[in-house]
C-alpha atoms as a PDB file:
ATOM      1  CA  UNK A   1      18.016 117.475  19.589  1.00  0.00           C
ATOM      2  CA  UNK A   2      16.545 120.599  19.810  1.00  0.00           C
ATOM      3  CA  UNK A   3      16.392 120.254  23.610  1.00  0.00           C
ATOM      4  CA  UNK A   4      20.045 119.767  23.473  1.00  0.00           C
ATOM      5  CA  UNK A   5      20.867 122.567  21.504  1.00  0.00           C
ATOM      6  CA  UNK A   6      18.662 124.645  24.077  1.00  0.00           C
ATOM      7  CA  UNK A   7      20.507 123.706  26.985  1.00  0.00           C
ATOM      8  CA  UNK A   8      24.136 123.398  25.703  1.00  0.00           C
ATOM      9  CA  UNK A   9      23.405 126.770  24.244  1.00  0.00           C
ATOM     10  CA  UNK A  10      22.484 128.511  27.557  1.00  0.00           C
ATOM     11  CA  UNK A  11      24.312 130.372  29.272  1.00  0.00           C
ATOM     12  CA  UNK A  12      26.235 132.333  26.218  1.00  0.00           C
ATOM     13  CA  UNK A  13      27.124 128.078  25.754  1.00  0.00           C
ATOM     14  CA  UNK A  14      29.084 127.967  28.939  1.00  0.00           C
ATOM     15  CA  UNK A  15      29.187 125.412  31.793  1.00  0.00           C
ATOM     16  CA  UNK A  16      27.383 126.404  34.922  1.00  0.00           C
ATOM     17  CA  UNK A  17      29.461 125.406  37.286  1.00  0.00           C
ATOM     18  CA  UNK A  18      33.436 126.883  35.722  1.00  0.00           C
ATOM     19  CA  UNK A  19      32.737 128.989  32.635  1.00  0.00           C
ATOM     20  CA  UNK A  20      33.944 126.853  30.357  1.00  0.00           C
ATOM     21  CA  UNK A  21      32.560 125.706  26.784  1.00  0.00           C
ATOM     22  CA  UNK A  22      29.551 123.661  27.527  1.00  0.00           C
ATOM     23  CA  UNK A  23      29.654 120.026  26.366  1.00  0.00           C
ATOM     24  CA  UNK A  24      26.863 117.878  28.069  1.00  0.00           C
ATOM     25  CA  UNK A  25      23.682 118.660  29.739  1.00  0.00           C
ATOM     26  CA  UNK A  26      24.032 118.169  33.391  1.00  0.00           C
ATOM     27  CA  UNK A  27      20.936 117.234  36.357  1.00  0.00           C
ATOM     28  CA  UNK A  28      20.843 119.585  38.851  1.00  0.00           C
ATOM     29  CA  UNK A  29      19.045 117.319  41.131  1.00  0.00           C
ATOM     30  CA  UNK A  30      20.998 114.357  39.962  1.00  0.00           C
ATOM     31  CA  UNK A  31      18.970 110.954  38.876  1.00  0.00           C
ATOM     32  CA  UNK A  32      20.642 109.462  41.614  1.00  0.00           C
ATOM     33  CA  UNK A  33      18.505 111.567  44.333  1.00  0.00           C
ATOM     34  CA  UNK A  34      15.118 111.326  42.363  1.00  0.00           C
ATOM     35  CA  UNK A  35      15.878 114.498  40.087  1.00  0.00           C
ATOM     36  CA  UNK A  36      13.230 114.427  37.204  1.00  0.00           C
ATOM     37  CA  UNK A  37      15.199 114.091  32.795  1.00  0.00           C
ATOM     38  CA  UNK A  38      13.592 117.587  32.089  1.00  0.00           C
ATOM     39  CA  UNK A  39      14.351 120.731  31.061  1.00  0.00           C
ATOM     40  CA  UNK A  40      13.575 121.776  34.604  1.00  0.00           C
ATOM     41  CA  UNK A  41      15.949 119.847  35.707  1.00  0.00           C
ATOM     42  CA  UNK A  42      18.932 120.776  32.972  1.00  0.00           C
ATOM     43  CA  UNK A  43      22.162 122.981  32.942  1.00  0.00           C
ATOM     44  CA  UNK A  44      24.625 123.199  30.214  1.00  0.00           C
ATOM     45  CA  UNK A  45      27.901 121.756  31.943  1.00  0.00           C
ATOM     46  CA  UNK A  46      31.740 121.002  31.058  1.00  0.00           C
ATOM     47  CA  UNK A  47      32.295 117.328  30.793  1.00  0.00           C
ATOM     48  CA  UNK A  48      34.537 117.844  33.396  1.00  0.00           C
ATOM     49  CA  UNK A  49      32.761 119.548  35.685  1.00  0.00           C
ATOM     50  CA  UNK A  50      30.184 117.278  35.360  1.00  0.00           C
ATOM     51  CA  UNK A  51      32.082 113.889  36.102  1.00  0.00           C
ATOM     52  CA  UNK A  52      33.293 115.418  39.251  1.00  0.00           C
ATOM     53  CA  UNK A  53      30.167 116.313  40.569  1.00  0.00           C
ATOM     54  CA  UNK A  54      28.748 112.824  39.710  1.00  0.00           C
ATOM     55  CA  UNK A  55      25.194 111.736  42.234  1.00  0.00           C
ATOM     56  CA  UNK A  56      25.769 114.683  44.261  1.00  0.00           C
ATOM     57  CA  UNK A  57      24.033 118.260  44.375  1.00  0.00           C
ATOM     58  CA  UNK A  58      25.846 121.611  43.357  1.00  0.00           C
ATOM     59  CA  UNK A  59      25.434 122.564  47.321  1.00  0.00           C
ATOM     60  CA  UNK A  60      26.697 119.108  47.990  1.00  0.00           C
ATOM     61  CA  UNK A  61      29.554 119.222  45.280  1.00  0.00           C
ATOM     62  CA  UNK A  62      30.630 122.834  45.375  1.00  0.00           C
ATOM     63  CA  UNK A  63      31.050 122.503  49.482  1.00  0.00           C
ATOM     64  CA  UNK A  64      33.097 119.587  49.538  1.00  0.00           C
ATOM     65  CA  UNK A  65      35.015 121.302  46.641  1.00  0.00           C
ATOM     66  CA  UNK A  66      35.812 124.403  48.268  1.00  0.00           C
ATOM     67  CA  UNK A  67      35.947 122.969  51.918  1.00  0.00           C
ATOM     68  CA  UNK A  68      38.803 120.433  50.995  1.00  0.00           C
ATOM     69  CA  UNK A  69      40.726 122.852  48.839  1.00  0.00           C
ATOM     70  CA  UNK A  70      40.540 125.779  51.044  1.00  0.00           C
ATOM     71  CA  UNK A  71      40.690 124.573  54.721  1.00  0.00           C
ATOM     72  CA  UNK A  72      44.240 124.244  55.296  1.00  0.00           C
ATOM     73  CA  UNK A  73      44.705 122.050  58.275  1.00  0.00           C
ATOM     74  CA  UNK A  74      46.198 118.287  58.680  1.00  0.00           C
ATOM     75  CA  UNK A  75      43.869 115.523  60.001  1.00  0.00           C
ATOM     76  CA  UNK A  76      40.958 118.368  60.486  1.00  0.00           C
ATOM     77  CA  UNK A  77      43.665 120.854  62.914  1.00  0.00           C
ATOM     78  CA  UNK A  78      44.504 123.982  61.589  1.00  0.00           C
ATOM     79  CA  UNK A  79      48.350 124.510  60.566  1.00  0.00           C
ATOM     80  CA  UNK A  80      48.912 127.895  62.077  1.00  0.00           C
ATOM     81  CA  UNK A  81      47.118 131.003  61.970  1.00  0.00           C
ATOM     82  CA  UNK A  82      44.278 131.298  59.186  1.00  0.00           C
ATOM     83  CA  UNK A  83      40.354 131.506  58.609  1.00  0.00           C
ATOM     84  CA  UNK A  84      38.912 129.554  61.193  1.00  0.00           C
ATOM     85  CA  UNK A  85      36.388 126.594  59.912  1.00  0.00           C
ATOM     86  CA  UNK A  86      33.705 128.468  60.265  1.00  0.00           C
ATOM     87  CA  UNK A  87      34.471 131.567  58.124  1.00  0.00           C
ATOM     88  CA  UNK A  88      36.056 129.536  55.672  1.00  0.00           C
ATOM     89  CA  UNK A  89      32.096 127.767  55.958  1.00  0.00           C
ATOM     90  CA  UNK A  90      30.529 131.141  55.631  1.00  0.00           C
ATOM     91  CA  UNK A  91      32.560 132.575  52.676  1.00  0.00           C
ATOM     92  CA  UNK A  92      31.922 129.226  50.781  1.00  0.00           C
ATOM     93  CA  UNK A  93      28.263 128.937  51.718  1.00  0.00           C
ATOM     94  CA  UNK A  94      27.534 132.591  50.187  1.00  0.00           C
ATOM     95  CA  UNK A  95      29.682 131.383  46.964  1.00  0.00           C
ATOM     96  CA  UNK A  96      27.183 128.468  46.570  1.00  0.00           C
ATOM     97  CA  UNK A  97      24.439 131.049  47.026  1.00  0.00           C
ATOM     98  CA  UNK A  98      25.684 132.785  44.099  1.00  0.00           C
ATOM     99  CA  UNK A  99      25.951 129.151  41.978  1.00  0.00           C
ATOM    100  CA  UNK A 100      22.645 128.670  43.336  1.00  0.00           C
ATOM    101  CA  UNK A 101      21.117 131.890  41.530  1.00  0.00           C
ATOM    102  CA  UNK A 102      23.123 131.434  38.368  1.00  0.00           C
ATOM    103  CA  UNK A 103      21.417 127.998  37.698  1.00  0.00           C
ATOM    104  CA  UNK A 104      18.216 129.498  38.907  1.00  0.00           C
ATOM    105  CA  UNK A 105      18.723 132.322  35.795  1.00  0.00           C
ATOM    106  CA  UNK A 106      20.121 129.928  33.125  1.00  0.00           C
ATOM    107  CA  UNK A 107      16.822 127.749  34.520  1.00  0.00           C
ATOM    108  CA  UNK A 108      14.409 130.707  33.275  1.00  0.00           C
ATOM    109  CA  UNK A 109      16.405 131.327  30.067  1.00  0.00           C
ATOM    110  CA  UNK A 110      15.747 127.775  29.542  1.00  0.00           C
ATOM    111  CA  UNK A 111      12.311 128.048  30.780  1.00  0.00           C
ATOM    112  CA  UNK A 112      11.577 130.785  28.180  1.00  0.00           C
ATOM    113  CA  UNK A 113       8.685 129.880  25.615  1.00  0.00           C
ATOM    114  CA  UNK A 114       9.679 132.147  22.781  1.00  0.00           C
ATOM    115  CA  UNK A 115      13.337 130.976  23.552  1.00  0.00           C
ATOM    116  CA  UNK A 116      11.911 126.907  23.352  1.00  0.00           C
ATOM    117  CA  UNK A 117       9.471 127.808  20.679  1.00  0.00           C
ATOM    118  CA  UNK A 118      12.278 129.432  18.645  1.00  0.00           C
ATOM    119  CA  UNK A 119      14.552 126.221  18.786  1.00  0.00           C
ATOM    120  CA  UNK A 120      11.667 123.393  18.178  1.00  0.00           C
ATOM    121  CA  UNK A 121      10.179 125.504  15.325  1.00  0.00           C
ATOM    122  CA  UNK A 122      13.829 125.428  13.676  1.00  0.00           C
ATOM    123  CA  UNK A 123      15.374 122.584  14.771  1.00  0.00           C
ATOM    124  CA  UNK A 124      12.660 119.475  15.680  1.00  0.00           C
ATOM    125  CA  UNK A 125      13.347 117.569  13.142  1.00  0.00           C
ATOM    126  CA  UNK A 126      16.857 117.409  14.147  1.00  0.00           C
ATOM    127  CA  UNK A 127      17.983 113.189  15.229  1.00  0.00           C
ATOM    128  CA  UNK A 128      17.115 113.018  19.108  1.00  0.00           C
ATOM    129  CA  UNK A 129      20.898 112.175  20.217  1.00  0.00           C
ATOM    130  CA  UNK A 130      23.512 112.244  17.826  1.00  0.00           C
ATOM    131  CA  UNK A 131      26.772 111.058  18.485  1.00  0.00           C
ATOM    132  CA  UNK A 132      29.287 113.467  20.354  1.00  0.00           C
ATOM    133  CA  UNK A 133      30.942 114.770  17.305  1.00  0.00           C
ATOM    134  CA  UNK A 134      27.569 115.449  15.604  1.00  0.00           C
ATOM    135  CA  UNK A 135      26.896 117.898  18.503  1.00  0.00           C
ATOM    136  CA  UNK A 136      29.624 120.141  18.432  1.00  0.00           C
ATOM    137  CA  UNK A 137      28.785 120.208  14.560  1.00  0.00           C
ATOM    138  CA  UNK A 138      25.568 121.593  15.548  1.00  0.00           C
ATOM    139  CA  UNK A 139      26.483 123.608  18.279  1.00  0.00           C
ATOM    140  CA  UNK A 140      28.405 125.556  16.016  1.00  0.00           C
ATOM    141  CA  UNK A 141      26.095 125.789  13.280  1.00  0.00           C
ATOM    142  CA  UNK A 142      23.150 127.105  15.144  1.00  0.00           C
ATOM    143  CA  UNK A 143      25.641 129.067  18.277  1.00  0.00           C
ATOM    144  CA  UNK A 144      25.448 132.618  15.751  1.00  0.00           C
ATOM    145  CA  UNK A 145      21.938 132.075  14.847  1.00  0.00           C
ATOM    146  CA  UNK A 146      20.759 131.142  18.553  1.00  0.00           C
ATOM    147  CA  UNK A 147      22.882 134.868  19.355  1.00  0.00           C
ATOM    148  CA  UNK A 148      21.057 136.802  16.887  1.00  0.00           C
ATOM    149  CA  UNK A 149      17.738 135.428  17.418  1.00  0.00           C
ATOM    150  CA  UNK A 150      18.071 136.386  21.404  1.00  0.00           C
ATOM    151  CA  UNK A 151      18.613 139.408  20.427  1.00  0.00           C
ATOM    152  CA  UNK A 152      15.769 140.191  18.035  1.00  0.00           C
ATOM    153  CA  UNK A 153      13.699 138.739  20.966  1.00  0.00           C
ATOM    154  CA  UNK A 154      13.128 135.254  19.707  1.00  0.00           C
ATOM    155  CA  UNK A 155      11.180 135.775  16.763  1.00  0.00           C
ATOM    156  CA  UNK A 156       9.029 133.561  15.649  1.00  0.00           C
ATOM    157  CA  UNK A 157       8.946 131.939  12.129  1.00  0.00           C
ATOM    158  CA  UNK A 158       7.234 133.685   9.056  1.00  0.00           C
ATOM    159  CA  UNK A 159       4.057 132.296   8.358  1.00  0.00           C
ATOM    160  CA  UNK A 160       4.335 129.865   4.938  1.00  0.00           C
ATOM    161  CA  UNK A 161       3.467 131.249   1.648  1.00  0.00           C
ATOM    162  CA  UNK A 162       0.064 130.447   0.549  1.00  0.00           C
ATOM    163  CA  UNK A 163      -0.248 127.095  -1.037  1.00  0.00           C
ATOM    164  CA  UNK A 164       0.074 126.554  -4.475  1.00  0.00           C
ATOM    165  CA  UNK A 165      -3.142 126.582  -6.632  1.00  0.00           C
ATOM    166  CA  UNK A 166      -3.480 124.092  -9.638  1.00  0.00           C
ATOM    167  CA  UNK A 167      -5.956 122.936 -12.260  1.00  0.00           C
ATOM    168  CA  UNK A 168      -5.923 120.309 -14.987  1.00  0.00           C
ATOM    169  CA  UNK A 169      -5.164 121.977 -17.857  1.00  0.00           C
ATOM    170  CA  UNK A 170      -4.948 118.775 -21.135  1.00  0.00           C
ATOM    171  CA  UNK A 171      -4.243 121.652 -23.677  1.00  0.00           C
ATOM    172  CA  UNK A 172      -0.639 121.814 -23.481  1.00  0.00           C
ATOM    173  CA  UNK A 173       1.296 118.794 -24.151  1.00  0.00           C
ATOM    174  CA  UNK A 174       3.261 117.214 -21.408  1.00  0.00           C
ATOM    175  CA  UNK A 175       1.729 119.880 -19.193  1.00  0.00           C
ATOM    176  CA  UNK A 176      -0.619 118.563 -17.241  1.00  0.00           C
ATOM    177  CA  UNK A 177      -1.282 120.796 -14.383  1.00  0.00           C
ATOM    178  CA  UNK A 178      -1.382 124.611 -14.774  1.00  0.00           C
ATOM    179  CA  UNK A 179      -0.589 127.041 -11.834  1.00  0.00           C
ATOM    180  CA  UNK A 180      -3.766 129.057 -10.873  1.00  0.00           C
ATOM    181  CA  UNK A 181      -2.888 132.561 -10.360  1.00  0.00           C
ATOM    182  CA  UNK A 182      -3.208 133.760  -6.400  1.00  0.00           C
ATOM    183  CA  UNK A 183      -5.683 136.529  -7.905  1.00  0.00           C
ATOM    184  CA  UNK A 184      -8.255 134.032  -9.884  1.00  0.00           C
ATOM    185  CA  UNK A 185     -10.858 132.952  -7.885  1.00  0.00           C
ATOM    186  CA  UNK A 186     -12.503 129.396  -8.682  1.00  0.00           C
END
């Protein structure tokens, strides 16, 4: 869960890919093409966003995507004067550059031990994959806390209060053990 809440959470919580609120955790080398179930591998993602780019890469995806919508001829012709193929190709290509090096960042926020350290240490215990309305409820509990933590720097957790000293003690009734003060030595 807490690997959930790591990647659904990068990102300020937004998909990748549109900007929208993140919902799943999407493979940026899909499991399809050989792409590994790691966090290496993971990008928060609309549910949207990612059904339409199903097997395929974001280069793969976002190209066909833009191509299609943006090339305006009939049967592959032109219809009158416009961008010719290949700017259209050139103006998309540096636009999946730019996709390219926002999943690279979100990747190293990700990627960032205090940042993974910060979510195991709180949330580990957390059930592995809850059901879909289970992880909005924890999105939401942990979004404002996840914010604040970033930015104090991903503190770590306090260390735990010395344990609890105690000795047999039969001279009270009903009391059988008796705290040992933190000052008393044995």
């Amino acid at each position: 869960m807490y690997e959930l809440l790591m990647v659904l959470l990068a990102n300020n919580g937004r998909c990748i890919y549109c900007n929208e609120p993140s919902q799943v955790m999407d493979h940026v080398i899909p499991f399809a093409q050989g792409g590994a179930d790691s966090l290496t591998n993971l990008v928060p993602a609309c549910d949207t966003c990612n059904n339409l780019k199903g097997d395929k890469t974001p280069p793969e995806w976002f190209m066909s995507i833009e191509l299609r919508d943006r090339w305006c001829g009939n049967n592959g012709a032109p219809q009158g004067p416009g961008p010719s193929l290949r700017s259209l190709y050139e103006d998309t290509h540096h636009q999946c550059l730019d996709i390219l090096d926002r999943i690279d960042e979100v990747l190293a926020e990700i990627a960032n031990p205090r940042r993974r350290s910060w979510f195991f240490d709180r949330y580990w215990h957390a059930a592995s994959r809850p059901p879909r309305w289970r992880i909005a409820f924890w999105r939401g509990m942990v979004a404002e806390k996840a914010q604040e933590a970033e930015a104090a720097g991903w503190p770590p957790l306090p260390p735990p209060p010395p344990p609890k000293r105690y000795r047999i003690d039969r001279s009270q009734i009903g009391r059988l053990l008796v705290e040992i003060p933190p000052d008393e030595t044995d």
